[in-house]
N, C-alpha and C. Protein backbone atom coordinates (compact mmCIF):
# COMPACT_ATOMS: atom_id res chain seq x y z
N UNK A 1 -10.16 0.66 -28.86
CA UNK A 1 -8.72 0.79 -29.03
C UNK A 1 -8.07 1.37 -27.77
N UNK A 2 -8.95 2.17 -26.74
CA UNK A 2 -8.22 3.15 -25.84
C UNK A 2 -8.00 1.76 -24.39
N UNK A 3 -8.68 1.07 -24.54
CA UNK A 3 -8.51 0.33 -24.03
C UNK A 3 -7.53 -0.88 -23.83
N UNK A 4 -6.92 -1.31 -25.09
CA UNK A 4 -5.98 -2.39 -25.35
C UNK A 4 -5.00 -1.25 -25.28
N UNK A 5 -5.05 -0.06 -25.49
CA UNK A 5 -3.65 0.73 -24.86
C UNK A 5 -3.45 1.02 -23.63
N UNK A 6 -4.62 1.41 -22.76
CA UNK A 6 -4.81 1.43 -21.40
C UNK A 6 -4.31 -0.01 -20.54
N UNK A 7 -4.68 -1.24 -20.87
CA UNK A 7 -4.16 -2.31 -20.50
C UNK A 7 -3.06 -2.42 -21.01
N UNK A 8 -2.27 -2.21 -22.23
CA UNK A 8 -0.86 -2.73 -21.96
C UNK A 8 0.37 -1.45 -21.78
N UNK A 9 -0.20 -0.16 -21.16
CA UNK A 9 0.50 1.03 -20.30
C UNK A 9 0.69 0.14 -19.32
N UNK A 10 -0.63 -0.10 -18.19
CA UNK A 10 -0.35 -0.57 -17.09
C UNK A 10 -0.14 -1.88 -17.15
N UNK A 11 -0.01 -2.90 -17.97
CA UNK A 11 0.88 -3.96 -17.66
C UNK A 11 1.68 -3.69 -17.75
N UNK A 12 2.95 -2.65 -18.61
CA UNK A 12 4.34 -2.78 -18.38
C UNK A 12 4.56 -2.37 -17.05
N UNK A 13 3.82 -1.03 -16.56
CA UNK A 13 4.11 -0.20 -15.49
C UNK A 13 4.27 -1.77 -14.14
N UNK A 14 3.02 -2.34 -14.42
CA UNK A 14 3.45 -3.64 -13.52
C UNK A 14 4.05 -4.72 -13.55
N UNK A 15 4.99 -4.77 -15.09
CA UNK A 15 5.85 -5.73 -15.22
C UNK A 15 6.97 -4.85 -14.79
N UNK A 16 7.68 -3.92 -14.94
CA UNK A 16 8.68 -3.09 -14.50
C UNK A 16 8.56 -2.14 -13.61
N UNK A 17 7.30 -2.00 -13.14
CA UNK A 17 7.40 -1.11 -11.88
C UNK A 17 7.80 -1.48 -10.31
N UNK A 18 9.14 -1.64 -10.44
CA UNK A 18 9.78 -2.14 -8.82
C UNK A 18 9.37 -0.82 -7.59
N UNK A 19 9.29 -1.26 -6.50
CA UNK A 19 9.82 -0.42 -5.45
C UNK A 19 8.56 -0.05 -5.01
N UNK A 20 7.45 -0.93 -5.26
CA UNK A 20 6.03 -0.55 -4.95
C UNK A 20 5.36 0.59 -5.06
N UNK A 21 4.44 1.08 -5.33
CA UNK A 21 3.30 1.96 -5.58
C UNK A 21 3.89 3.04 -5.84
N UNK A 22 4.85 3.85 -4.76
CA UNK A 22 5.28 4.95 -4.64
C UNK A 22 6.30 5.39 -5.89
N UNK A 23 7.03 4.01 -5.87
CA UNK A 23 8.00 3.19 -7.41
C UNK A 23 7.50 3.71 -8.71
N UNK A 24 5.73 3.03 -8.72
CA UNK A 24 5.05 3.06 -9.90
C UNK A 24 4.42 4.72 -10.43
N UNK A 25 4.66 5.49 -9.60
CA UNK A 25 4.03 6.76 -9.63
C UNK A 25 4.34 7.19 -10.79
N UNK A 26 5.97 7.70 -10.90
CA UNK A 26 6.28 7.96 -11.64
C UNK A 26 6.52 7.27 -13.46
N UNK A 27 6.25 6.30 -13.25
CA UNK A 27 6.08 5.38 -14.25
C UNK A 27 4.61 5.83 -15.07
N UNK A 28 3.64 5.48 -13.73
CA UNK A 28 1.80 5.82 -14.18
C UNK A 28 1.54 7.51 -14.99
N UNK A 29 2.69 8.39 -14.49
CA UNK A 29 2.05 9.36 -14.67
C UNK A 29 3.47 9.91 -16.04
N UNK A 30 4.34 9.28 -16.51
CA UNK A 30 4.86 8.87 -17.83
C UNK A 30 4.24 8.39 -19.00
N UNK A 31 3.20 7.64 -18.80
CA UNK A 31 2.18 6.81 -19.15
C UNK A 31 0.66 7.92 -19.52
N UNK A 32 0.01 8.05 -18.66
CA UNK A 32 -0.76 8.33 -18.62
C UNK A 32 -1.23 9.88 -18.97
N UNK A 33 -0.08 10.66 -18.74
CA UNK A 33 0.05 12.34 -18.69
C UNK A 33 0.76 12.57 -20.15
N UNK A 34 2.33 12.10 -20.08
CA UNK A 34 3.02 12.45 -21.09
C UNK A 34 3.04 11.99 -22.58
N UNK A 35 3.00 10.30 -22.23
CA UNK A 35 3.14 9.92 -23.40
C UNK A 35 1.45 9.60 -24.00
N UNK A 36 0.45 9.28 -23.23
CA UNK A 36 -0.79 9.05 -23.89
C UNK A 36 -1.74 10.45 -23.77
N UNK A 37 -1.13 11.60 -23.23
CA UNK A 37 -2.24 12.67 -22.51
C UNK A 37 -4.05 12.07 -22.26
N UNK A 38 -4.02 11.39 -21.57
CA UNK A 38 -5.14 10.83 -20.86
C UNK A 38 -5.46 11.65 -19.67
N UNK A 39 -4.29 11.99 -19.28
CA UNK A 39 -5.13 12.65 -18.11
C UNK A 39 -3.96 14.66 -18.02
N UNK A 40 -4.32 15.10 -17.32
CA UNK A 40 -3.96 16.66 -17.43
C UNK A 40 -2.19 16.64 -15.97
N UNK A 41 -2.00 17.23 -15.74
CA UNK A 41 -0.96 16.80 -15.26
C UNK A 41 -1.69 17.23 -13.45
N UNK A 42 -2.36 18.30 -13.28
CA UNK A 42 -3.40 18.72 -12.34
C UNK A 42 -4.32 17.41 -12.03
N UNK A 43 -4.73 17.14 -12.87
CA UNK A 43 -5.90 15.57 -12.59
C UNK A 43 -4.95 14.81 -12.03
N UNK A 44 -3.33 14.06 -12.58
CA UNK A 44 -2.85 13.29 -12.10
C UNK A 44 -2.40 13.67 -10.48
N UNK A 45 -2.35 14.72 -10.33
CA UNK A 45 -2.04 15.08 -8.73
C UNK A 45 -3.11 14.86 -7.72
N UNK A 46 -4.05 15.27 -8.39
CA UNK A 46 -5.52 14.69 -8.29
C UNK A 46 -5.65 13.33 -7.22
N UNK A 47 -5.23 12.66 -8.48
CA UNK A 47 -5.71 11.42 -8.54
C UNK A 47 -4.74 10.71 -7.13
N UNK A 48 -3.45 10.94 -7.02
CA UNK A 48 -2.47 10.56 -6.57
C UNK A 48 -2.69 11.07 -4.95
N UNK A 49 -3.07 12.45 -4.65
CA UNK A 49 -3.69 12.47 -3.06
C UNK A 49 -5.15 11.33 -2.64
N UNK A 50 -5.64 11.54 -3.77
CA UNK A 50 -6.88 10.98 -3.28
C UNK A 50 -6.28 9.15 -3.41
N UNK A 51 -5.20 8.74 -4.11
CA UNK A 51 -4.77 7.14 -4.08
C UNK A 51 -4.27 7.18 -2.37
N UNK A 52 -3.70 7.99 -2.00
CA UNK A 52 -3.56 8.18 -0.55
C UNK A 52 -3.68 8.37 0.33
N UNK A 53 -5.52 8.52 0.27
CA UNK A 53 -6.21 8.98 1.09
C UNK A 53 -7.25 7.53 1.37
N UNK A 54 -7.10 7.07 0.05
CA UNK A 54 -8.10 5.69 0.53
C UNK A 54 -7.35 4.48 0.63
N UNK A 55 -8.45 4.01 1.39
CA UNK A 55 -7.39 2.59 1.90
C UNK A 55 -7.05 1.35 0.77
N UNK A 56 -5.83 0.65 0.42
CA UNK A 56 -5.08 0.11 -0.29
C UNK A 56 -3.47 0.58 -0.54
N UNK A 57 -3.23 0.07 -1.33
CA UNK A 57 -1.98 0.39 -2.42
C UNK A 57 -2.06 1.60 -3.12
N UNK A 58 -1.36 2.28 -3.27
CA UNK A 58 -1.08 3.67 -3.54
C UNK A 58 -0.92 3.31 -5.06
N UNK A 59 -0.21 2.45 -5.81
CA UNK A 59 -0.11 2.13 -7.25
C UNK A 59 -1.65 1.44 -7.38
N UNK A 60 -1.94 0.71 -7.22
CA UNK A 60 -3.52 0.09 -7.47
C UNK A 60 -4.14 1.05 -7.36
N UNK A 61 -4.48 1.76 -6.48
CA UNK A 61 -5.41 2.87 -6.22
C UNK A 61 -5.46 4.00 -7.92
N UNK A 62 -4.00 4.11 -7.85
CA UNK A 62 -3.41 5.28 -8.87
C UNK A 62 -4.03 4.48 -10.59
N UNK A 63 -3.54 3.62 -10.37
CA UNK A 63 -4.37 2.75 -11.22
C UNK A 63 -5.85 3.21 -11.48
N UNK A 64 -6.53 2.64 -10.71
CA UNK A 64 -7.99 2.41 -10.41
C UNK A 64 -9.20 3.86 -11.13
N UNK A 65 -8.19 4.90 -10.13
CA UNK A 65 -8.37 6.05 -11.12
C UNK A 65 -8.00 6.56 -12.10
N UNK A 66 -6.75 6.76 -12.44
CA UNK A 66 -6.40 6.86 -14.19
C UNK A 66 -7.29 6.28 -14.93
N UNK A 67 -7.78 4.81 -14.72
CA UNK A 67 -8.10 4.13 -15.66
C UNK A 67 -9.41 4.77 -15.76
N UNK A 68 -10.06 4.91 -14.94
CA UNK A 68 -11.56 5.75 -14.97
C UNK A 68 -11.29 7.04 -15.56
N UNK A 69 -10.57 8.19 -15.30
CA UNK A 69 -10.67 8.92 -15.74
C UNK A 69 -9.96 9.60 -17.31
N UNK A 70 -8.93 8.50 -17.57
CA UNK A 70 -8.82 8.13 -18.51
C UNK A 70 -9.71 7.49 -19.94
N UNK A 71 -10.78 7.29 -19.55
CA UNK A 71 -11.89 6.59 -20.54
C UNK A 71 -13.14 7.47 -19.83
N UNK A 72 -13.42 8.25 -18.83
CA UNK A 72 -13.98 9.18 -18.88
C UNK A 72 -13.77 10.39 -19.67
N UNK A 73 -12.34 11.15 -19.67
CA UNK A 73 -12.08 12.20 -20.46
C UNK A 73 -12.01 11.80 -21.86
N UNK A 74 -12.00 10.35 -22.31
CA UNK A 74 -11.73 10.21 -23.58
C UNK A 74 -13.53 10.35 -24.18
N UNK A 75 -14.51 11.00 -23.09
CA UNK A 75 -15.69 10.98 -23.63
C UNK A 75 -16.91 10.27 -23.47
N UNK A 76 -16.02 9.12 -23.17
CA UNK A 76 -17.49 8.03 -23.05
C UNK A 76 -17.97 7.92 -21.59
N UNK A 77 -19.03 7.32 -21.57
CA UNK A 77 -20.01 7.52 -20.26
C UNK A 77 -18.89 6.50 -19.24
N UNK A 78 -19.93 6.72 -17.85
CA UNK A 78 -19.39 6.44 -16.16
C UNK A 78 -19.63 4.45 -16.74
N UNK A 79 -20.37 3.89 -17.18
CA UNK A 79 -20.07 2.31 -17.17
C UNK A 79 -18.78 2.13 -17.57
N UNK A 80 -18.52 2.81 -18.96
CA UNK A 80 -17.52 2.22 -19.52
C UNK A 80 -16.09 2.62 -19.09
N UNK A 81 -16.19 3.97 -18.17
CA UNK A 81 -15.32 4.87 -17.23
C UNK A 81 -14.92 3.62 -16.41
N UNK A 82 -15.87 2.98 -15.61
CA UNK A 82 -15.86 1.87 -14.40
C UNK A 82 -15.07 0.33 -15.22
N UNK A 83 -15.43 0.40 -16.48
CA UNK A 83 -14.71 -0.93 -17.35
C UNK A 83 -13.08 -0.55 -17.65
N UNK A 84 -12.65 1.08 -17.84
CA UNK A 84 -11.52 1.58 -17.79
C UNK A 84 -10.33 1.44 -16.76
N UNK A 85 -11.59 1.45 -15.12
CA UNK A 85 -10.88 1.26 -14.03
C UNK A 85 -10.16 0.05 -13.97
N UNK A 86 -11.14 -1.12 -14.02
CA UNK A 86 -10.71 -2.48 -13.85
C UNK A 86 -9.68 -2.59 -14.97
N UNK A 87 -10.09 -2.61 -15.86
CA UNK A 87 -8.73 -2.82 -17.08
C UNK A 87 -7.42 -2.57 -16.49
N UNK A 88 -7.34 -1.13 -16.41
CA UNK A 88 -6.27 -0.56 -15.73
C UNK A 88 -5.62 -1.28 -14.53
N UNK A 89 -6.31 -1.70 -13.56
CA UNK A 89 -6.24 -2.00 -12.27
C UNK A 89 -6.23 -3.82 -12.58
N UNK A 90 -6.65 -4.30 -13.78
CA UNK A 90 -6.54 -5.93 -13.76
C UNK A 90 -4.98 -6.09 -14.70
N UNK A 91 -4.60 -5.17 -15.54
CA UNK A 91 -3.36 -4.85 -16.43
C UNK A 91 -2.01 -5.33 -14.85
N UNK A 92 -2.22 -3.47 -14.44
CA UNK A 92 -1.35 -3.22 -13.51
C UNK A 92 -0.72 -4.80 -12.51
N UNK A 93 -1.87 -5.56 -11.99
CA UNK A 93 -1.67 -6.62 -10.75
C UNK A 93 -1.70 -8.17 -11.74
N UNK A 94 -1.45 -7.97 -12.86
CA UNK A 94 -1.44 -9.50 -13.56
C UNK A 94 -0.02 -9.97 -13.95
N UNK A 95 0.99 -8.62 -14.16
CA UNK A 95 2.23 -9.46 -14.11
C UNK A 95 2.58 -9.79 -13.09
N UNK A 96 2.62 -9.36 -11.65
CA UNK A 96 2.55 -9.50 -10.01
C UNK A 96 1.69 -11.26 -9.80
N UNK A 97 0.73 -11.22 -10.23
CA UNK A 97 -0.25 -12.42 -10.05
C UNK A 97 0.70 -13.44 -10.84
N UNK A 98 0.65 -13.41 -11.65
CA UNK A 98 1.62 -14.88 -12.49
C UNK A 98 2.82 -14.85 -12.00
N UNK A 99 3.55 -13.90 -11.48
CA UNK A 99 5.14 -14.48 -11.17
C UNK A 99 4.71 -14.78 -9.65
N UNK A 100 3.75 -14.75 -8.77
CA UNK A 100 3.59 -15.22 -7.57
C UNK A 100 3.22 -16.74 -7.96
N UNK A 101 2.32 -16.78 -8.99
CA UNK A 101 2.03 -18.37 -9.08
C UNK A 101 2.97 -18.90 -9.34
N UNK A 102 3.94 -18.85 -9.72
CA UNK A 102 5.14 -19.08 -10.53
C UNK A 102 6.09 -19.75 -9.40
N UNK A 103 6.52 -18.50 -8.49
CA UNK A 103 7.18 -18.78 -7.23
C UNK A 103 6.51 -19.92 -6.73
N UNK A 104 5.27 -19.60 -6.50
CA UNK A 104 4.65 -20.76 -5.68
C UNK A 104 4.66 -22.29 -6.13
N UNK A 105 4.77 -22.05 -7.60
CA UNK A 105 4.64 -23.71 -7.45
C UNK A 105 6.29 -23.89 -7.36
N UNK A 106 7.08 -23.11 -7.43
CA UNK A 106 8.55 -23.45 -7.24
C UNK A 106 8.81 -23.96 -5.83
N UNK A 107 8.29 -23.20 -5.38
CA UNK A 107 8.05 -23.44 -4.36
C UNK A 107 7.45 -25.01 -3.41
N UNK A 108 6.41 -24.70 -3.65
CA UNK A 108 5.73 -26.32 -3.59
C UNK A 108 6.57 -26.94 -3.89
N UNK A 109 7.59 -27.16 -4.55
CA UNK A 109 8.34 -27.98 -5.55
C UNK A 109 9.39 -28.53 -4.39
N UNK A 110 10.10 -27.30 -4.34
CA UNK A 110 10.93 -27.33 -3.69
C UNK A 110 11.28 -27.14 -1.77
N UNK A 111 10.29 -27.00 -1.61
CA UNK A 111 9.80 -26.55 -0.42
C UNK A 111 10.99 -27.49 0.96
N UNK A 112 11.02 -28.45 0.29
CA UNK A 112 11.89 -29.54 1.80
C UNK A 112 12.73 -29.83 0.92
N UNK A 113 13.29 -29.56 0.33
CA UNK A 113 15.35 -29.13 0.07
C UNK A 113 15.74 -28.59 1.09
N UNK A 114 16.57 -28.76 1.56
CA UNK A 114 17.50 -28.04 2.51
C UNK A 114 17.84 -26.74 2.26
N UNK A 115 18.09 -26.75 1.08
CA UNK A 115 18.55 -24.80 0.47
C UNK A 115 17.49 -24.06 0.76
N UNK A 116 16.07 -24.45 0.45
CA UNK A 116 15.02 -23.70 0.27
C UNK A 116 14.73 -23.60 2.20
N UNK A 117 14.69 -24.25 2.99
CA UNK A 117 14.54 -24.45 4.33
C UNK A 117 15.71 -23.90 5.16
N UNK A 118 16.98 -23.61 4.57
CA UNK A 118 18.22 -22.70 5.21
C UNK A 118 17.95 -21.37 4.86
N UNK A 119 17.05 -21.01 3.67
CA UNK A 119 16.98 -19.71 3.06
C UNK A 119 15.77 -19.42 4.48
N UNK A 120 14.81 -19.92 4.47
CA UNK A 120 13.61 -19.63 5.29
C UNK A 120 14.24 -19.30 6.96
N UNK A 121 15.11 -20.59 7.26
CA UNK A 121 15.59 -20.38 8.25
C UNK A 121 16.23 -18.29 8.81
N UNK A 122 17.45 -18.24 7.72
CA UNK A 122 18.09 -17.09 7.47
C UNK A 122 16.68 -15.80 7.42
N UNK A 123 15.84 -16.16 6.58
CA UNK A 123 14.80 -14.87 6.64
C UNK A 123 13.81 -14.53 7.84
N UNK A 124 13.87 -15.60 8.40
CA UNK A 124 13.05 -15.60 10.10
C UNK A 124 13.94 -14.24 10.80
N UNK A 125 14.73 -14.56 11.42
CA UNK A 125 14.99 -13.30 11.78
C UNK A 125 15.64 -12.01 11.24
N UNK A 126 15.48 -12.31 9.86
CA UNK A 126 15.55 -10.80 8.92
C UNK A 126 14.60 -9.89 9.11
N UNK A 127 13.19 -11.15 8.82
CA UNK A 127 12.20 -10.54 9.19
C UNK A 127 11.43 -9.70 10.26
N UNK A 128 11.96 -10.49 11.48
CA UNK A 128 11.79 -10.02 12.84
C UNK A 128 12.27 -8.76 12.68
N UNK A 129 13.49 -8.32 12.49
CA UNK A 129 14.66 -7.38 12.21
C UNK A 129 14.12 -5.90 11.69
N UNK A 130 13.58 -6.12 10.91
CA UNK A 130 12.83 -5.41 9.81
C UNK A 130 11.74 -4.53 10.38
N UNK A 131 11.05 -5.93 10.89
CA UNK A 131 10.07 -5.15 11.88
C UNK A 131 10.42 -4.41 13.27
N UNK A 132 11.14 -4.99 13.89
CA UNK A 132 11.71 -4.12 14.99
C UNK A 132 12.32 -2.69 14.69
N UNK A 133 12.79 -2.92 13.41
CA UNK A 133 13.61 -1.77 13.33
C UNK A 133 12.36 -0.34 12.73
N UNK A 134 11.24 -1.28 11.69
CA UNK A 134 10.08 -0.11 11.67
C UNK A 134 9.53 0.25 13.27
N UNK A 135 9.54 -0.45 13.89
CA UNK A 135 8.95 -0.21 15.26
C UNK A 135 9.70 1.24 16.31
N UNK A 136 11.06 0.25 16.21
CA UNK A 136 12.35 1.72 16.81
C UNK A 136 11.85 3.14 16.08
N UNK A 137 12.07 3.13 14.90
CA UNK A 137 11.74 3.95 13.65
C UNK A 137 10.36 5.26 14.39
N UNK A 138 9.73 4.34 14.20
CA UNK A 138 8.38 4.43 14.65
C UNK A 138 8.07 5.02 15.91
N UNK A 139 9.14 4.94 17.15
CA UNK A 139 9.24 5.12 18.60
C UNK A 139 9.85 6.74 18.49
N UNK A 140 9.12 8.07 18.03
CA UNK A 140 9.41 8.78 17.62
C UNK A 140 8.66 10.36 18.21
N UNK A 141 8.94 11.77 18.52
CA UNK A 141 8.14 12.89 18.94
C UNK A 141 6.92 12.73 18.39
N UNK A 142 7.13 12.44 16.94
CA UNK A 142 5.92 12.63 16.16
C UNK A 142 4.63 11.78 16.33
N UNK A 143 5.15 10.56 16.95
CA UNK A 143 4.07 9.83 17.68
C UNK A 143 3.89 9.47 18.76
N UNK A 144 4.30 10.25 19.58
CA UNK A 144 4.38 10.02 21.18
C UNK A 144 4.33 11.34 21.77
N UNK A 145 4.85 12.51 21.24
CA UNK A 145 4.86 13.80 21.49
C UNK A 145 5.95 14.10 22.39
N UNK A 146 6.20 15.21 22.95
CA UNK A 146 7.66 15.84 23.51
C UNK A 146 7.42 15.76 24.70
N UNK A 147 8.46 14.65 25.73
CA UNK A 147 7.84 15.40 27.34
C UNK A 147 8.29 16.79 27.35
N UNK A 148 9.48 17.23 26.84
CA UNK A 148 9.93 18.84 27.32
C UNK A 148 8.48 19.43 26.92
N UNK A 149 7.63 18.99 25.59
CA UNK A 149 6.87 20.29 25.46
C UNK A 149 5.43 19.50 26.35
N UNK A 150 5.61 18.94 26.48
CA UNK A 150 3.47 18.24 26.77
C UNK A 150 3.51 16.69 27.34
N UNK A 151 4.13 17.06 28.29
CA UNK A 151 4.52 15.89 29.26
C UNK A 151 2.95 15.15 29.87
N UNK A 152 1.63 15.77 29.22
CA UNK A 152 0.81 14.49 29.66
C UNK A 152 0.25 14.10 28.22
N UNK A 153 0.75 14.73 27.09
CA UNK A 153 0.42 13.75 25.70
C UNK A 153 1.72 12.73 25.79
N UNK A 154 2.84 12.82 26.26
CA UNK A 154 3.25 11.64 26.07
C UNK A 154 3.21 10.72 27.16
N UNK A 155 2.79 11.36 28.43
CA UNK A 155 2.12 9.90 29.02
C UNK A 155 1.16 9.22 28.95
N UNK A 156 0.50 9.98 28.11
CA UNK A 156 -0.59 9.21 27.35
C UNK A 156 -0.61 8.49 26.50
N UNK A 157 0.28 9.08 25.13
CA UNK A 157 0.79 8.00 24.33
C UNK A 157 1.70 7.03 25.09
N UNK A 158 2.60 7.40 25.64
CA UNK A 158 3.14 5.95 26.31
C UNK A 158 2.38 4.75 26.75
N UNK A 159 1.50 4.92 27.44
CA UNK A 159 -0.11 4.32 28.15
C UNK A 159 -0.73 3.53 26.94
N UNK A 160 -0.94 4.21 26.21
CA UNK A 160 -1.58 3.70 25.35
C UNK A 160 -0.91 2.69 24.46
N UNK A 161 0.43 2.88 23.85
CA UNK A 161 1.09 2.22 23.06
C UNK A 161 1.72 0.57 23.99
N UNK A 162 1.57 0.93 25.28
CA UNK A 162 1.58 -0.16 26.04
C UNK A 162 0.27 -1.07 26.17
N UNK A 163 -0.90 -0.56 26.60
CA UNK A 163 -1.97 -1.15 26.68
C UNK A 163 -2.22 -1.87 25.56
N UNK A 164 -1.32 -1.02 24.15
CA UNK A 164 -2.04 -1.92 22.91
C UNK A 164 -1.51 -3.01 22.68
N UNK A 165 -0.02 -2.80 23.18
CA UNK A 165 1.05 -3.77 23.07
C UNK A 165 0.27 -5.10 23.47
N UNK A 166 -0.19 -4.91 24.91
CA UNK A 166 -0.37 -6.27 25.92
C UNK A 166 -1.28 -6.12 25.66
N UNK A 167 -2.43 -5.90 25.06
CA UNK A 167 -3.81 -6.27 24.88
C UNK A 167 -3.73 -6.84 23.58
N UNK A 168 -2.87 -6.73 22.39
CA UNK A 168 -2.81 -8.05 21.13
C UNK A 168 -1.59 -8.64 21.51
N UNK A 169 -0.98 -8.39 22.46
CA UNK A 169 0.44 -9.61 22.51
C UNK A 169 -0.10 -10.90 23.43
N UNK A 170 -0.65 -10.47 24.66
CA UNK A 170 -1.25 -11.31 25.98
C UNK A 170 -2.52 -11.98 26.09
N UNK A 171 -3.39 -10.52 25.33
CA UNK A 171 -4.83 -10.69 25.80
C UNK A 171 -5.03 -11.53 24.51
N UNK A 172 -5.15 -11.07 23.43
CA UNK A 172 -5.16 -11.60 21.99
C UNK A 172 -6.44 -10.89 21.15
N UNK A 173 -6.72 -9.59 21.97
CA UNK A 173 -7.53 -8.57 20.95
C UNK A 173 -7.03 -8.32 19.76
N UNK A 174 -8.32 -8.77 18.94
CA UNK A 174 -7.95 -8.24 17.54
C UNK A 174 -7.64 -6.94 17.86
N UNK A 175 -6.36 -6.59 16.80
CA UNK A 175 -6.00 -5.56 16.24
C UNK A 175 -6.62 -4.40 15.98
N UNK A 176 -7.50 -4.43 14.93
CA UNK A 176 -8.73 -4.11 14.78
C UNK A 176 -8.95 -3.25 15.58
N UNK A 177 -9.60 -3.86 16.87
CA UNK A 177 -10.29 -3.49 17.90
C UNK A 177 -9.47 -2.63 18.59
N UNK A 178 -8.54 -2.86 18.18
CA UNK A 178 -7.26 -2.19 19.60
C UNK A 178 -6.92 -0.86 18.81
N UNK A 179 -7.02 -0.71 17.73
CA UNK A 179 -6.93 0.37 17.28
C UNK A 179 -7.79 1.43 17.19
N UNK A 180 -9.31 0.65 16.85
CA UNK A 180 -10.35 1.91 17.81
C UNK A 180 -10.19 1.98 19.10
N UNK A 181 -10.15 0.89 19.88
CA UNK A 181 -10.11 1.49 21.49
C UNK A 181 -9.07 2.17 21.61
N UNK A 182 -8.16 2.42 20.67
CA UNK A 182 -7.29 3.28 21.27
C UNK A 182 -7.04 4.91 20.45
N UNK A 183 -8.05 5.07 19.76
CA UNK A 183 -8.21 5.87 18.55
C UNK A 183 -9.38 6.81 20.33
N UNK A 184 -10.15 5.95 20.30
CA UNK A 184 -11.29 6.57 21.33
C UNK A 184 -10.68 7.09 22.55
N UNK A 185 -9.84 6.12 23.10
CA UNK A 185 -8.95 6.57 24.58
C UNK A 185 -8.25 7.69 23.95
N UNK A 186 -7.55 7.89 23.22
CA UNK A 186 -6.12 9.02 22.89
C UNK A 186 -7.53 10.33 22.41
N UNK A 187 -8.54 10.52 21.35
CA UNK A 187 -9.76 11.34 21.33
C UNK A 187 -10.33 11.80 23.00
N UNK A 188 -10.44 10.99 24.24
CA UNK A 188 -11.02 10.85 25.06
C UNK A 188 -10.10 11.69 26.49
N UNK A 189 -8.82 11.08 26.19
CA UNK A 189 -7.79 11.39 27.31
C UNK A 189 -7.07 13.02 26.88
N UNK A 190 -6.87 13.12 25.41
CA UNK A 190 -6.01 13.96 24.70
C UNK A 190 -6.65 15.42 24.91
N UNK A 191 -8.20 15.52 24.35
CA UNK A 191 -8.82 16.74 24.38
C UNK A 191 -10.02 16.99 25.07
C-alpha cells in the first residue's frame, strides 16, 4: 500500500511541480514530511543537501531519496528501500516523459508549417540570449576574484577562462576535458 501512495505523491509533485527541482522541493517535502510523515523534517534537510551534492537534478535526486528512505523508515529492508527509490523517482519523471512524447509527435506533425518554423526561427536567438546573459551573469568577483584584492587570482582566472573559451570554441576539446585541465591549471597556478 505504501507504495501506490509513494507513486501517486510523486506523480502529482511531477504533474504540478513547475519551476524545476528547486520548484518541486517544496511540494516533495509537503508530501513526504507533512502530509504522509515518511520522513522527519531533519531527514528531509538531509536528504535535500545531499540531492545537491550529487550529480543530477535536484528534484530527481530529492526523489530518489525520499523514496528510499521513505520505505526504509516504514521498516522494511534496503531491497525493497531500493524498489521505494525507483517508484518514487519513475512516479516523479512519467508525467514529464508523456507530455514530451506528446510534444514530439506534435511536433513531427507539424514540424514544416511555417508557424512552427517562425516560432523556431524567433527562439534561435532567445536562446543565444539566455545564454549570454547566464554567461555576463556569470562574469563575476566570485569567479574570477578581485584585482583590487588578488590581482594574480584574477589573472589567472582570466587566463584560464580564455584558454577554455578557445580550446572548445577553435580547438574543439571536449568540454569534459577542458574542465579538468582547467580544474588542474587553476589547483596548480592558484596554490
Amino acid at each position: 500500500m505504501i507504495f501506490l501512495k509513494l507513486f501517486w505523491a510523486f506523480f502529482k509533485i511531477g504533474l504540478f511541480g513547475f519551476g524545476g527541482g528547486y520548484g518541486m522541493l517544496s511540494l516533495i517535502q509537503m508530501e513526504t514530511v507533512r502530509n504522509h510523515h515518511w520522513l522527519s523534517s531533519a531527514e528531509f534537510t538531509n536528504i535535500v543537501a545531499i540531492s545537491q551534492m550529487t550529480p543530477g537534478p535536484v528534484g530527481i535526486n530529492s526523489a530518489t531519496y525520499c523514496g528510499y528512505t521513505a520505505i526504509h523508515n516504514a521498516g522494511m529492508g534496503n531491497v525493497l528501500a531500493v524498489l521505494g527509490s525507483f517508484t518514487s523517482t519513475f512516479a516523479l519523471v512519467l508525467p514529464s516523459f508523456v507530455l514530451m512524447i506528446l510534444i514530439s509527435k506534435l511536433f513531427m506533425k507539424y514540424m514544416k508549417t511555417s508557424a512552427v518554423q517562425h516560432i523556431f526561427l524567433g527562439l534561435r536567438p532567445t536562446v543565444v540570449g539566455l545564454l549570454a546573459a547566464a554567461t555576463i551573469l556569470l562574469l563575476n568577483k566570485e569567479n574570477f576574484g578581485d584585482p583590487k584584492v588578488n590581482l594574480w587570482q584574477f589573472v589567472i582566472s582570466v587566463l584560464l577562462f580564455l584558454a577554455t573559451f578557445y580550446g572548445t570554441y577553435k580547438l574543439k576539446v571536449n568540454p569534459i576535458h577542458m574542465i579538468g585541465y582547467a580544474a588542474i591549471a587553476g589547483l596548480v597556478l592558484l596554490y
